[in-house]
N, C-alpha and C. Protein backbone atom coordinates (compact mmCIF):
# COMPACT_ATOMS: atom_id res chain seq x y z
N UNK A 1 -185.37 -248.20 -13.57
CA UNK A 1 -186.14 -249.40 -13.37
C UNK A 1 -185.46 -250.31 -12.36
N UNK A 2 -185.83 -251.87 -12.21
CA UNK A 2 -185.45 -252.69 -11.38
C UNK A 2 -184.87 -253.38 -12.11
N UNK A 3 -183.31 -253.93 -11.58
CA UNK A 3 -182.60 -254.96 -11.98
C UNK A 3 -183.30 -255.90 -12.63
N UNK A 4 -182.74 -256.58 -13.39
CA UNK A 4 -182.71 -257.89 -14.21
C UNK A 4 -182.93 -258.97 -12.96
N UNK A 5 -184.10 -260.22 -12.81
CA UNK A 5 -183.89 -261.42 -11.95
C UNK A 5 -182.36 -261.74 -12.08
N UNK A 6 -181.83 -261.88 -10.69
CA UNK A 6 -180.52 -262.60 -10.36
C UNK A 6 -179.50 -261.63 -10.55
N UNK A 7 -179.53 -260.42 -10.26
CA UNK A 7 -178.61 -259.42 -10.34
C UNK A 7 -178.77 -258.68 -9.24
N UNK A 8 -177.80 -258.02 -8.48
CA UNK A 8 -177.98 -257.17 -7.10
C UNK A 8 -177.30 -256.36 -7.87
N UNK A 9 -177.59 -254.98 -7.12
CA UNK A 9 -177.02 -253.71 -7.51
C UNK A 9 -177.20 -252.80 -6.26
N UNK A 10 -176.35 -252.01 -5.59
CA UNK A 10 -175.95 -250.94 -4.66
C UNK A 10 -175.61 -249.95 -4.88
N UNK A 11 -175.87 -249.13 -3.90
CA UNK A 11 -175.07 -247.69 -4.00
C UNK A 11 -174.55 -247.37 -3.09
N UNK A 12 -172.52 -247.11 -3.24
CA UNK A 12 -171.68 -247.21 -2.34
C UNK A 12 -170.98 -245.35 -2.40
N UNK A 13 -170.54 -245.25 -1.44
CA UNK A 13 -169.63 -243.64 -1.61
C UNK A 13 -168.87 -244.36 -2.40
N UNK A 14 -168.04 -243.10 -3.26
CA UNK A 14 -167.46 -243.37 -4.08
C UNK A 14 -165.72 -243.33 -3.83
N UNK A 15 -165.50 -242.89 -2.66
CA UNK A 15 -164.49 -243.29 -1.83
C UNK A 15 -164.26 -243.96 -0.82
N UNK A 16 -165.09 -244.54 -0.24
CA UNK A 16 -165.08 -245.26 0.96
C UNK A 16 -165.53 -246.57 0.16
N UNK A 17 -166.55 -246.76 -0.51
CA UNK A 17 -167.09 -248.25 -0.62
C UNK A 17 -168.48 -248.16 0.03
N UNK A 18 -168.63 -247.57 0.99
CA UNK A 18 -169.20 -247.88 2.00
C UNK A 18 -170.73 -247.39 1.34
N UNK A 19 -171.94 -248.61 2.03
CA UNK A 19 -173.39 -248.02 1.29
C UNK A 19 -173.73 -246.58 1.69
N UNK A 20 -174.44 -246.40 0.79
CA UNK A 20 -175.28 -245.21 0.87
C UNK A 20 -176.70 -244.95 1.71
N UNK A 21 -177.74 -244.00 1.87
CA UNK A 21 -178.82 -244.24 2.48
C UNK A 21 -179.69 -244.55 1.29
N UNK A 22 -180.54 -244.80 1.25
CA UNK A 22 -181.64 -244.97 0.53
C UNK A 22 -182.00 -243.31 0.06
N UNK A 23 -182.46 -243.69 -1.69
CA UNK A 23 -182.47 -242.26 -2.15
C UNK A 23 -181.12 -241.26 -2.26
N UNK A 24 -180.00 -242.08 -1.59
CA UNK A 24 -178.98 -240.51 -1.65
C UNK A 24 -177.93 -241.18 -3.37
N UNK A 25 -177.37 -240.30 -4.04
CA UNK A 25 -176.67 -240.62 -5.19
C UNK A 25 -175.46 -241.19 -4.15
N UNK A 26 -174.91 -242.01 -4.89
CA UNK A 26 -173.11 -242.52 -5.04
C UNK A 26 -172.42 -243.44 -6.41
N UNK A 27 -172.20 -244.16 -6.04
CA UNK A 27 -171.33 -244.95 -6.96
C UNK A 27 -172.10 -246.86 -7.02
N UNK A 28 -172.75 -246.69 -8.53
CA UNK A 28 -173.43 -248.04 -8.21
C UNK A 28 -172.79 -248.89 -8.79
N UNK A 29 -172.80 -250.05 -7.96
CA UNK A 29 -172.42 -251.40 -7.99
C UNK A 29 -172.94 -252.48 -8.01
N UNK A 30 -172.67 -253.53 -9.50
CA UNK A 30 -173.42 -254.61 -9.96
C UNK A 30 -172.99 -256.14 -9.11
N UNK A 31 -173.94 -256.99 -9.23
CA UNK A 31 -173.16 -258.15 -8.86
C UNK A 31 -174.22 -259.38 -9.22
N UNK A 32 -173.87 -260.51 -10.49
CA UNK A 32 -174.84 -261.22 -10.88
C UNK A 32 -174.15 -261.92 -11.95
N UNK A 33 -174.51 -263.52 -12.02
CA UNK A 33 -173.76 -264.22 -13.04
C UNK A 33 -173.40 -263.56 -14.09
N UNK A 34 -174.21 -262.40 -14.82
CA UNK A 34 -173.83 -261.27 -16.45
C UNK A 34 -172.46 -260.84 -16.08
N UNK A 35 -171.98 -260.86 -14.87
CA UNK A 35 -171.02 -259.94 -14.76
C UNK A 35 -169.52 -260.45 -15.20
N UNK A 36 -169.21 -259.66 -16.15
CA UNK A 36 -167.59 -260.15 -16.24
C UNK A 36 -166.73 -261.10 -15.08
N UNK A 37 -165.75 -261.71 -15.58
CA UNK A 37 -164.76 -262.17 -14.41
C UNK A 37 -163.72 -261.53 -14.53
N UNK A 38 -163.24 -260.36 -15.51
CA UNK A 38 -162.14 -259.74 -15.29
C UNK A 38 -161.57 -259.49 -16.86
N UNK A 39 -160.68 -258.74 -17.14
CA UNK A 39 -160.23 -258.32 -17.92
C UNK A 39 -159.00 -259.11 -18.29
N UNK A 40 -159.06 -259.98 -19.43
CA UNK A 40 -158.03 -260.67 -20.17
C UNK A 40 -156.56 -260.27 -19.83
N UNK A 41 -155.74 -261.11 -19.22
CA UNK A 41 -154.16 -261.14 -18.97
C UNK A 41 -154.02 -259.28 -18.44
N UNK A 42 -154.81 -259.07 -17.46
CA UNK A 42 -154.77 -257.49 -16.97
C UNK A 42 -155.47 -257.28 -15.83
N UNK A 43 -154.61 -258.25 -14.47
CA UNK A 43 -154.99 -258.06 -13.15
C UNK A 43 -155.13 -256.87 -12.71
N UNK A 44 -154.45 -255.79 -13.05
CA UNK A 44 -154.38 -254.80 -12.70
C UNK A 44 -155.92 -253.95 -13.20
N UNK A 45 -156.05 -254.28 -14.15
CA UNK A 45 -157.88 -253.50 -14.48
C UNK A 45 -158.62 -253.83 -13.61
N UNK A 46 -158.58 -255.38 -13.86
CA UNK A 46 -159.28 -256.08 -13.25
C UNK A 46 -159.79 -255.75 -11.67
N UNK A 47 -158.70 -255.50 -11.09
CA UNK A 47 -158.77 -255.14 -9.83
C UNK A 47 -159.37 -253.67 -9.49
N UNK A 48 -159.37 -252.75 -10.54
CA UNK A 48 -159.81 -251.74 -10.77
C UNK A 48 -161.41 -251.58 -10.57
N UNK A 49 -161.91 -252.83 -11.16
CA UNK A 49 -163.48 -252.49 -11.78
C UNK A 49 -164.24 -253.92 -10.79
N UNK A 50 -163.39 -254.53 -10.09
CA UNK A 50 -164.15 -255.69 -9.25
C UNK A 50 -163.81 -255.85 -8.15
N UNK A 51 -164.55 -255.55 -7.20
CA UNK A 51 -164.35 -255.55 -5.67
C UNK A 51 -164.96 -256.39 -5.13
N UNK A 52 -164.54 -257.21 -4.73
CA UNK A 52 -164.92 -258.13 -3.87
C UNK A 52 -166.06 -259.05 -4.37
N UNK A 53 -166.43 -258.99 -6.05
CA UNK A 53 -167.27 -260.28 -6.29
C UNK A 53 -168.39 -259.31 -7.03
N UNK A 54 -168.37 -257.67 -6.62
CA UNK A 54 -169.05 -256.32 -7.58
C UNK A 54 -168.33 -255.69 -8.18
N UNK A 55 -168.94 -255.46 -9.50
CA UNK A 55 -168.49 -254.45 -10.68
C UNK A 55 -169.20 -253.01 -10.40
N UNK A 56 -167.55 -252.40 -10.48
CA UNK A 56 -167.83 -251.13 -10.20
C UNK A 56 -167.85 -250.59 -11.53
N UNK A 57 -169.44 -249.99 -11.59
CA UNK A 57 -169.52 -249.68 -13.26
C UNK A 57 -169.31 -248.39 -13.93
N UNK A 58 -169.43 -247.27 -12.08
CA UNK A 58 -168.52 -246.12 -12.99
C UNK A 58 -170.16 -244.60 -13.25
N UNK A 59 -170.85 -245.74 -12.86
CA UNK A 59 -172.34 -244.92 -13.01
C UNK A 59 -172.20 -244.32 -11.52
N UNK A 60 -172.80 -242.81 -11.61
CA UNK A 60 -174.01 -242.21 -10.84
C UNK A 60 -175.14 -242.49 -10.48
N UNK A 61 -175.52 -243.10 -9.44
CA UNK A 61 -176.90 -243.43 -9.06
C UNK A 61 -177.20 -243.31 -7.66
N UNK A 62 -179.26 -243.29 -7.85
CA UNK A 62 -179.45 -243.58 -6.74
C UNK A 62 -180.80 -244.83 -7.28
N UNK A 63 -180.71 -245.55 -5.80
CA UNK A 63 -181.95 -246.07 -5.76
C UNK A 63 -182.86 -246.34 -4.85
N UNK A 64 -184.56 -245.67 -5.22
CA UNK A 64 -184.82 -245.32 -3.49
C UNK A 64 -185.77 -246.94 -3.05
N UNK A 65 -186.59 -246.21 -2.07
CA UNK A 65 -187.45 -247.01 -1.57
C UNK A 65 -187.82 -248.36 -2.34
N UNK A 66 -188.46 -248.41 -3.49
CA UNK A 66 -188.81 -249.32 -3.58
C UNK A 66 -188.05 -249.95 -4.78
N UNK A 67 -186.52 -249.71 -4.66
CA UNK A 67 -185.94 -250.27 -5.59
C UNK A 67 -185.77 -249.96 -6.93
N UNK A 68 -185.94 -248.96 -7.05
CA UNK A 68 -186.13 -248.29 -8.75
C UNK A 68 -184.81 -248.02 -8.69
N UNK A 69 -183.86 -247.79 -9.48
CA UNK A 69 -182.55 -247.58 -9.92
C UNK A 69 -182.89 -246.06 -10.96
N UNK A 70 -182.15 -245.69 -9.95
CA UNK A 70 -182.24 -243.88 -11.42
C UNK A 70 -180.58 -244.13 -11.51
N UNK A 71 -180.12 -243.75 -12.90
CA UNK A 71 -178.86 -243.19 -13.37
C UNK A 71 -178.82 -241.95 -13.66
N UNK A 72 -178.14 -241.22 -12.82
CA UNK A 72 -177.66 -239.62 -13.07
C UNK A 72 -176.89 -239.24 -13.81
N UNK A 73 -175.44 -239.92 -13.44
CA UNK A 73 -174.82 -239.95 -14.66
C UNK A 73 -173.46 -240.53 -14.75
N UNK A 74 -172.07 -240.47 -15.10
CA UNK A 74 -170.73 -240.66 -15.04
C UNK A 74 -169.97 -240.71 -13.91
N UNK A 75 -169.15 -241.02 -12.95
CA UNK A 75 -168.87 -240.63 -11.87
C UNK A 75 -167.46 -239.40 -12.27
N UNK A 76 -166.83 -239.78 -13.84
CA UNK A 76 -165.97 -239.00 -14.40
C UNK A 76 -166.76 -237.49 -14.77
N UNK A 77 -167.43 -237.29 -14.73
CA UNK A 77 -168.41 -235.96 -15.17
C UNK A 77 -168.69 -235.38 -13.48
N UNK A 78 -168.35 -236.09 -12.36
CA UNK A 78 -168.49 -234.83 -10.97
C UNK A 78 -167.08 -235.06 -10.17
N UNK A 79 -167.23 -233.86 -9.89
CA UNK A 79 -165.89 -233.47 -8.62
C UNK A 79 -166.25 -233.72 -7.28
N UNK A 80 -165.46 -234.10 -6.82
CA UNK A 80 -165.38 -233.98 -5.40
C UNK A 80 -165.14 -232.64 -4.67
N UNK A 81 -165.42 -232.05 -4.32
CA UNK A 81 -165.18 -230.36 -3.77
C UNK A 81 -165.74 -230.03 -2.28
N UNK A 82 -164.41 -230.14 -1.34
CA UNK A 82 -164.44 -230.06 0.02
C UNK A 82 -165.10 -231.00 0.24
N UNK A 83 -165.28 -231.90 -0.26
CA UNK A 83 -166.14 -233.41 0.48
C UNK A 83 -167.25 -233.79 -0.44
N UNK A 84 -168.03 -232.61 -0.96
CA UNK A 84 -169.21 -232.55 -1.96
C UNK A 84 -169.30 -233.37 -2.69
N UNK A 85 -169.91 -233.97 -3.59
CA UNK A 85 -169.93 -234.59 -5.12
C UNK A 85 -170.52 -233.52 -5.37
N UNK A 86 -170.42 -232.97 -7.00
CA UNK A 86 -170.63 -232.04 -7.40
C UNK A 86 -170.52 -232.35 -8.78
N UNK A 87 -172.07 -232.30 -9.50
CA UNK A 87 -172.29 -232.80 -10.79
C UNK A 87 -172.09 -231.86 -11.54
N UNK A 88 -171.22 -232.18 -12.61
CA UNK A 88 -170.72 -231.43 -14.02
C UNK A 88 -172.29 -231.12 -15.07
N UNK A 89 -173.11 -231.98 -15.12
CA UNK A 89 -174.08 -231.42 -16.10
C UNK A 89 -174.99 -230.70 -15.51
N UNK A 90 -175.26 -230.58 -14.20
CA UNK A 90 -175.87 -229.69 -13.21
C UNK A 90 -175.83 -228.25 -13.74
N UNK A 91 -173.99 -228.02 -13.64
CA UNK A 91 -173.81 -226.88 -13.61
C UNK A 91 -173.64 -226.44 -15.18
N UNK A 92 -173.63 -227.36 -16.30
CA UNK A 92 -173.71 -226.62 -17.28
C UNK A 92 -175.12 -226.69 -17.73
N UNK A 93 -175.90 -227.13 -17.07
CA UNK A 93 -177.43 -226.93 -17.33
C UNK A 93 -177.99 -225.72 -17.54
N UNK A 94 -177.13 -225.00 -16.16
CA UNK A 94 -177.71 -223.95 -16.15
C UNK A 94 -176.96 -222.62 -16.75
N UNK A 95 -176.04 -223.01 -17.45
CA UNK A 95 -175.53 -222.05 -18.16
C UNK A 95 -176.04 -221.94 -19.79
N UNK A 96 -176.29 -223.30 -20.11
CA UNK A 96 -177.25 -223.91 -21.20
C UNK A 96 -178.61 -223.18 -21.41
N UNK A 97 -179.13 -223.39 -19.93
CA UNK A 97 -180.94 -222.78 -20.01
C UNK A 97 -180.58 -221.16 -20.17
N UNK A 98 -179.53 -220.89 -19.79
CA UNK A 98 -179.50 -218.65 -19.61
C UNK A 98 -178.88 -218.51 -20.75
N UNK A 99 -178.59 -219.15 -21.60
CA UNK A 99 -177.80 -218.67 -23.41
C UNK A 99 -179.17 -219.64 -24.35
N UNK A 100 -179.88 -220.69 -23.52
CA UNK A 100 -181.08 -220.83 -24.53
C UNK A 100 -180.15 -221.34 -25.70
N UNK A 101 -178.90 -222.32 -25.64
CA UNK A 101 -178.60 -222.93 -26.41
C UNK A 101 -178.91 -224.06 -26.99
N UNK A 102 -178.89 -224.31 -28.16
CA UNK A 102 -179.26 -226.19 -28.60
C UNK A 102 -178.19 -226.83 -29.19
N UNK A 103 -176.59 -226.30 -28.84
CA UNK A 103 -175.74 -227.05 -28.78
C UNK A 103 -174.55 -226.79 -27.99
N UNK A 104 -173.68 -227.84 -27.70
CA UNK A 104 -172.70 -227.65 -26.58
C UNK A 104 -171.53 -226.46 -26.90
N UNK A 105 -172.08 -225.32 -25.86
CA UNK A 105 -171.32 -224.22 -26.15
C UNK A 105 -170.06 -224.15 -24.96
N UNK A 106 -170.59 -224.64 -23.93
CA UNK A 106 -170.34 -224.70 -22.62
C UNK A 106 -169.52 -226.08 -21.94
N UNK A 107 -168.46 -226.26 -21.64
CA UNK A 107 -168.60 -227.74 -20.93
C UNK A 107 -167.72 -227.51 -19.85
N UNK A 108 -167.93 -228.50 -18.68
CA UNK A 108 -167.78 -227.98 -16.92
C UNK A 108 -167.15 -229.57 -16.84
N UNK A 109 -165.65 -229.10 -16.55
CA UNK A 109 -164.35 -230.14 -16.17
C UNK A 109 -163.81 -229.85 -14.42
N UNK A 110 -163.09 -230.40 -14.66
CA UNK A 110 -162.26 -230.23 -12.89
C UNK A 110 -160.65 -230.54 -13.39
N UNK A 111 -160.27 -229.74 -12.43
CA UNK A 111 -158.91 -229.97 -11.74
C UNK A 111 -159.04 -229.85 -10.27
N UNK A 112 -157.37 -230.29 -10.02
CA UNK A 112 -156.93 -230.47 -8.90
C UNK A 112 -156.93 -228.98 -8.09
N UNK A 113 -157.56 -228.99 -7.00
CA UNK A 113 -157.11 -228.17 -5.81
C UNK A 113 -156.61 -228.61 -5.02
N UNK A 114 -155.20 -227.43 -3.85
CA UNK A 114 -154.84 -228.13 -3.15
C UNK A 114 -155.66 -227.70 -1.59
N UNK A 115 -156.74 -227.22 -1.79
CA UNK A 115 -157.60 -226.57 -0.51
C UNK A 115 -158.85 -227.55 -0.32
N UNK A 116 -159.42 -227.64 -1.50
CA UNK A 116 -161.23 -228.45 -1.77
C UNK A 116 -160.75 -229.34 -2.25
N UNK A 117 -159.61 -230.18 -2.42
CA UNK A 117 -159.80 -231.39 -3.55
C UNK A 117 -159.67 -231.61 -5.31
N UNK A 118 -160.60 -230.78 -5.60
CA UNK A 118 -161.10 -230.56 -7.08
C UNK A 118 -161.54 -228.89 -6.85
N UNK A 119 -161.34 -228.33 -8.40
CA UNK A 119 -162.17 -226.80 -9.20
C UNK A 119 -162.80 -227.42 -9.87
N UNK A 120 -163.78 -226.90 -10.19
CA UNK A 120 -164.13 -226.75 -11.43
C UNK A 120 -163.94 -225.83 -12.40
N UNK A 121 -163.84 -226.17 -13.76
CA UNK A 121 -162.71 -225.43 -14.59
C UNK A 121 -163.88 -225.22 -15.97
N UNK A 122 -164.47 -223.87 -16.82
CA UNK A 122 -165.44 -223.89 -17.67
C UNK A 122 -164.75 -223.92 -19.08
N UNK A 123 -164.81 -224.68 -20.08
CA UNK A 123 -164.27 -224.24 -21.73
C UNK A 123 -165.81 -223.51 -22.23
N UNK A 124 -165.31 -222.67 -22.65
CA UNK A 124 -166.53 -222.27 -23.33
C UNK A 124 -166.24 -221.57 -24.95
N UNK A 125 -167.04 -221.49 -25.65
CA UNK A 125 -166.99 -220.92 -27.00
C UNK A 125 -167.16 -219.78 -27.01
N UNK A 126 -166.59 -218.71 -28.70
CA UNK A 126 -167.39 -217.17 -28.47
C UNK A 126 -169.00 -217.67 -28.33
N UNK A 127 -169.48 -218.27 -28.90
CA UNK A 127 -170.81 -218.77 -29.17
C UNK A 127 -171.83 -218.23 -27.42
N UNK A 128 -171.01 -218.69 -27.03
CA UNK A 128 -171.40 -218.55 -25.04
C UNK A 128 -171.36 -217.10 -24.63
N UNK A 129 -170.79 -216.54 -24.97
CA UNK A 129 -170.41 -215.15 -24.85
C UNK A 129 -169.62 -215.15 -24.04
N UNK A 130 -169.19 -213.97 -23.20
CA UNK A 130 -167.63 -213.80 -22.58
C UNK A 130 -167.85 -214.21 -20.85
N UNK A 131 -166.45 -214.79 -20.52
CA UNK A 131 -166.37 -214.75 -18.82
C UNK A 131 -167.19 -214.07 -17.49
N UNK A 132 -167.34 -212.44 -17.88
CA UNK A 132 -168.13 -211.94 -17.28
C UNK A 132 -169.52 -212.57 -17.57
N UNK A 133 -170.32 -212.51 -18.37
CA UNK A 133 -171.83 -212.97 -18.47
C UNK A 133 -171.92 -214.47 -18.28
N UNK A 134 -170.86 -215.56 -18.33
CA UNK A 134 -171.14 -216.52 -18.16
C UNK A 134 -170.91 -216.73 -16.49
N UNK A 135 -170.11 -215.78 -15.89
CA UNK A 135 -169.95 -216.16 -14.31
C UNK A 135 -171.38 -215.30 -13.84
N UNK A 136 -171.68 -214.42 -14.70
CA UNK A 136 -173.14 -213.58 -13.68
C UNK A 136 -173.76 -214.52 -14.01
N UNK A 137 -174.09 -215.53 -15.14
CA UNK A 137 -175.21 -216.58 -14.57
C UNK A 137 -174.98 -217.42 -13.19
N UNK A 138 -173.68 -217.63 -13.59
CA UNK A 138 -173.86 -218.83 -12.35
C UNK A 138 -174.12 -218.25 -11.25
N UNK A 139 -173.44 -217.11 -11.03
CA UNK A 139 -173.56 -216.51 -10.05
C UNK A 139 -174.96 -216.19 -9.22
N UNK A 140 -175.73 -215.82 -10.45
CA UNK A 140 -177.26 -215.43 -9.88
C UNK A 140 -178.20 -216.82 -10.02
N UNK A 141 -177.72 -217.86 -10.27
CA UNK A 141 -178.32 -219.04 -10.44
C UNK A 141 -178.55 -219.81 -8.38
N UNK A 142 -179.57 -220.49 -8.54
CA UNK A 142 -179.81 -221.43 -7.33
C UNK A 142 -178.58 -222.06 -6.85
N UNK A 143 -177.70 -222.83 -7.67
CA UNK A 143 -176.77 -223.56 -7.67
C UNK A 143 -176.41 -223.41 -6.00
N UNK A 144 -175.76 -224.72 -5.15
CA UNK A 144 -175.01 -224.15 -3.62
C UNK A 144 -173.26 -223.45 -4.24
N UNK A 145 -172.78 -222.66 -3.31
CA UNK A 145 -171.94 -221.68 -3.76
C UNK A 145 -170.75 -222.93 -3.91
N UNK A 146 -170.47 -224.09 -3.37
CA UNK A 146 -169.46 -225.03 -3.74
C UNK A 146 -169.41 -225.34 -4.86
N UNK A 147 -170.95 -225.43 -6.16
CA UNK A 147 -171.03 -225.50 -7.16
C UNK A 147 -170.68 -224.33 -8.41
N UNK A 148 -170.66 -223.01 -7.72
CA UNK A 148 -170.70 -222.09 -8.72
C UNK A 148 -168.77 -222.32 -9.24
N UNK A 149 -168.52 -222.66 -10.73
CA UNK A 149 -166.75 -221.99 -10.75
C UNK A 149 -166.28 -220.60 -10.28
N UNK A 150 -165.11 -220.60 -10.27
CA UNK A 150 -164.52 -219.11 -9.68
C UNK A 150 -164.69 -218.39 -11.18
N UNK A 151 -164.34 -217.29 -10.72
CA UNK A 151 -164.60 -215.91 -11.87
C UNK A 151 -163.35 -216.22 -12.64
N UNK A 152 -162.14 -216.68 -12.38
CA UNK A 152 -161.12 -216.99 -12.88
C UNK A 152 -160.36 -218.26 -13.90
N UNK A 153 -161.73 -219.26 -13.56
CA UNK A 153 -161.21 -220.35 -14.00
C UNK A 153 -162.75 -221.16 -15.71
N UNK A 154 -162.66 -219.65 -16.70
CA UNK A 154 -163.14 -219.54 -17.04
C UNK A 154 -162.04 -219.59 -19.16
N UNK A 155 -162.25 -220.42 -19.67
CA UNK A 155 -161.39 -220.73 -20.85
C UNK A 155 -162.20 -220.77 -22.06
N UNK A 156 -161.46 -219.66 -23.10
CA UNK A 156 -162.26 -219.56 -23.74
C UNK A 156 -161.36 -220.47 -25.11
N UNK A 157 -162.08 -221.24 -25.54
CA UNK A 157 -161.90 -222.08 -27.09
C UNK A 157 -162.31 -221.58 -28.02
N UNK A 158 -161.56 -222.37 -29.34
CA UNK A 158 -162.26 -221.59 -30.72
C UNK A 158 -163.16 -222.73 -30.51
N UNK A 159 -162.97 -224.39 -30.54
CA UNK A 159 -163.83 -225.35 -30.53
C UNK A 159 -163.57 -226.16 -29.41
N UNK A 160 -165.09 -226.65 -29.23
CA UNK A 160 -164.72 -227.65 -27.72
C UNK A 160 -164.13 -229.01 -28.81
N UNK A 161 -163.29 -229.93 -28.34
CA UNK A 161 -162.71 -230.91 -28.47
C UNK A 161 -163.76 -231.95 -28.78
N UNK A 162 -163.70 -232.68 -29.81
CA UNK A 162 -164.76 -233.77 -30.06
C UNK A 162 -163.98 -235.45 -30.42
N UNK A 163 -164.40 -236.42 -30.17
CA UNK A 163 -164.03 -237.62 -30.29
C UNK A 163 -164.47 -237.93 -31.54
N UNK A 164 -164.13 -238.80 -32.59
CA UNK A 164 -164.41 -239.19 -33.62
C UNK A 164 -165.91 -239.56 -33.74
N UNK A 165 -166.73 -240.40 -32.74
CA UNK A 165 -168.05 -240.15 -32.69
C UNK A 165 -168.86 -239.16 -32.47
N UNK A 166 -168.33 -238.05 -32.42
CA UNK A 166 -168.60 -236.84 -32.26
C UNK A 166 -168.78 -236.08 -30.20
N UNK A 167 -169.09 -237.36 -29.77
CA UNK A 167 -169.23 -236.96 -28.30
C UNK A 167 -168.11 -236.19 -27.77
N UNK A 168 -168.38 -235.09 -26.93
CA UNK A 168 -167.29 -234.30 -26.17
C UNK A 168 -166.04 -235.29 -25.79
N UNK A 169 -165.08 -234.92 -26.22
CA UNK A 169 -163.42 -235.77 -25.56
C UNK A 169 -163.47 -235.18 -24.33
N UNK A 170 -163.94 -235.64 -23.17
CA UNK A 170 -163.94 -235.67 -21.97
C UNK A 170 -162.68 -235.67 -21.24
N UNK A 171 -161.98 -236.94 -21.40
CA UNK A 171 -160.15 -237.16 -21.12
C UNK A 171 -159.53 -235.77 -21.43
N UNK A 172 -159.86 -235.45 -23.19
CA UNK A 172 -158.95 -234.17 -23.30
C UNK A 172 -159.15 -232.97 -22.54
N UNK A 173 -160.38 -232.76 -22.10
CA UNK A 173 -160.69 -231.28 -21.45
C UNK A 173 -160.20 -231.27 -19.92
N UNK A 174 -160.02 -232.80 -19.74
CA UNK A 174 -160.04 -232.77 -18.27
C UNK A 174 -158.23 -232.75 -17.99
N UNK A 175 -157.84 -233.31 -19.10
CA UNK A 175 -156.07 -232.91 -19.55
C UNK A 175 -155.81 -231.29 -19.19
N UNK A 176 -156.81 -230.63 -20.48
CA UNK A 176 -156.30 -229.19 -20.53
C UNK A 176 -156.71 -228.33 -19.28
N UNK A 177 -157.79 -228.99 -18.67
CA UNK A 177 -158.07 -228.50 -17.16
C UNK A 177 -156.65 -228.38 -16.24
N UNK A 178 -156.28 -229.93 -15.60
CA UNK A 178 -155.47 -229.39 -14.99
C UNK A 178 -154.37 -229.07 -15.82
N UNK A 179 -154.05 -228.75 -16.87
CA UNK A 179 -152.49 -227.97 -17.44
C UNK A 179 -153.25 -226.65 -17.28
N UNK A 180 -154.35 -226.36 -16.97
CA UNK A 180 -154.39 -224.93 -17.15
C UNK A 180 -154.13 -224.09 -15.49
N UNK A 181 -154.61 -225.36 -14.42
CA UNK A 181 -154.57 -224.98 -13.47
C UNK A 181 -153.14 -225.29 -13.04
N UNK A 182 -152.29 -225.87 -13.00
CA UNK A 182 -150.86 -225.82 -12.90
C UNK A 182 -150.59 -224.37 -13.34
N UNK A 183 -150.94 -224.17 -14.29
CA UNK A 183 -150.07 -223.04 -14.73
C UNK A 183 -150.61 -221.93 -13.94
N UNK A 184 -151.56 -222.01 -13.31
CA UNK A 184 -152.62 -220.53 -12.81
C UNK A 184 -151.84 -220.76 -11.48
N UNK A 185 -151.57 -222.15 -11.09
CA UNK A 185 -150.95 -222.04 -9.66
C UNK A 185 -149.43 -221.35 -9.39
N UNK A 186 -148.99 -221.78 -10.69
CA UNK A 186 -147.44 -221.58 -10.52
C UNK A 186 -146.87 -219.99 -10.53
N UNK A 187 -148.56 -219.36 -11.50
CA UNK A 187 -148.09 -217.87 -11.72
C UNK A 187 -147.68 -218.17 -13.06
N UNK A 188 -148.16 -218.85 -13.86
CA UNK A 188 -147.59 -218.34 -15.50
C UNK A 188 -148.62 -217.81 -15.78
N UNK A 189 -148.95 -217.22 -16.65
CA UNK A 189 -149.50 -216.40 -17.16
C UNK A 189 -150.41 -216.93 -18.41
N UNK A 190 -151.28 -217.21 -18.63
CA UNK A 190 -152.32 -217.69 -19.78
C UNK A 190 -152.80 -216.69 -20.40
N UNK A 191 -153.00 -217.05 -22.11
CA UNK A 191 -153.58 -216.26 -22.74
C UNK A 191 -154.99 -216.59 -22.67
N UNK A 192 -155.55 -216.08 -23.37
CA UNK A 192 -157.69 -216.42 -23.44
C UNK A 192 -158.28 -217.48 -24.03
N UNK A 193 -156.92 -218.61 -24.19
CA UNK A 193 -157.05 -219.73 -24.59
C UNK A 193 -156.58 -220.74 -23.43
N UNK A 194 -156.09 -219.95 -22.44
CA UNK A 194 -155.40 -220.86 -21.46
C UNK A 194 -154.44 -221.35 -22.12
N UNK A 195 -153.38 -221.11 -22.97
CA UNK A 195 -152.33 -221.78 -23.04
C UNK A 195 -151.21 -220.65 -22.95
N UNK A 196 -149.79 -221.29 -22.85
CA UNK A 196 -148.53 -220.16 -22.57
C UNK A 196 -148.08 -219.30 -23.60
């Protein structure tokens, strides 16, 4: 929908700052008396989440022509890859629609590369079935090939990690992401849990 009277909102890259075109996703940004002045005795947040007079709220968006605001989603849920943004529920969408699941079997994190920026890194359950059948989906899926994970960077869990409200622990997967990719870089050796 359209902002609240007396509120502006933008969409900036999410590394540069800099606006977006009309219709394209980035990083949206609020700015309107509702808006916080900063985070209690913690310049340092503060400075984090307010640029120049806008709150950076951390959302995915676009908004086109005539001002409609869509939210896509987290800016913590996509990678950056060779320059790309590259949305995390995208790609477990479609691993979701080819297992015809109705609960989270699947979830699509990142680590660090030192070539593209970011991997993307899959936890998945037995529930999902094994590495091979979960990379031939992606594989044979539409997805652009920057989006598909490698055949390698595929982790299998007894359970995905949950937060006391039950929502996916996001922080933690994205922890065991890169400890898993450190270790794949260094040459240690992982078991089918990704750990040593």
């Amino acid at each position: 929908g359209h902002p609240i009277p007396g509120v502006a909102m933008k969409v900036v890259d999410p590394d540069t700052g800099s606006p977006v075109e009309t219709g394209k996703e980035g990083l949206l940004l609020v700015k309107g008396p509702n808006v916080m002045l900063g985070y209690l005795d913690n310049p340092g947040k503060t400075a984090e989440v307010l640029k120049n007079g806008w709150y950076v709220t951390g959302d995915i968006a676009i908004i086109d022509r005539d001002g409609f605001v869509t939210l896509l989603d987290r800016l913590s849920r996509y990678s950056k890859i060779g320059g790309e943004m590259v949305p995390h529920l995208a790609v477990e969408d479609v691993y979701l629609q080819a297992l015809g699941a109705t609960s989270p079997v699947v979830v699509v994190t990142s680590a660090p590369d030192e070539k593209k920026g970011e991997q993307l890194v899959v936890f998945y359950t037995d529930e999902a079935g094994t590495p091979d059948r979960l990379h031939e989906v992606i594989t044979k899926s539409d997805l652009p090939n920057l989006w598909k994970p490698r055949r390698d960077n595929y982790v299998r869990l007894e359970t995905l990690p949950t937060l006391g409200s039950g929502k996916m622990d996001l922080k933690r997967l994205r922890s065991m992401a890169e400890d898993f990719a450190h270790k794949k870089a260094e040459g240690i050796s992982t078991d089918k849990e990704g750990q040593t």
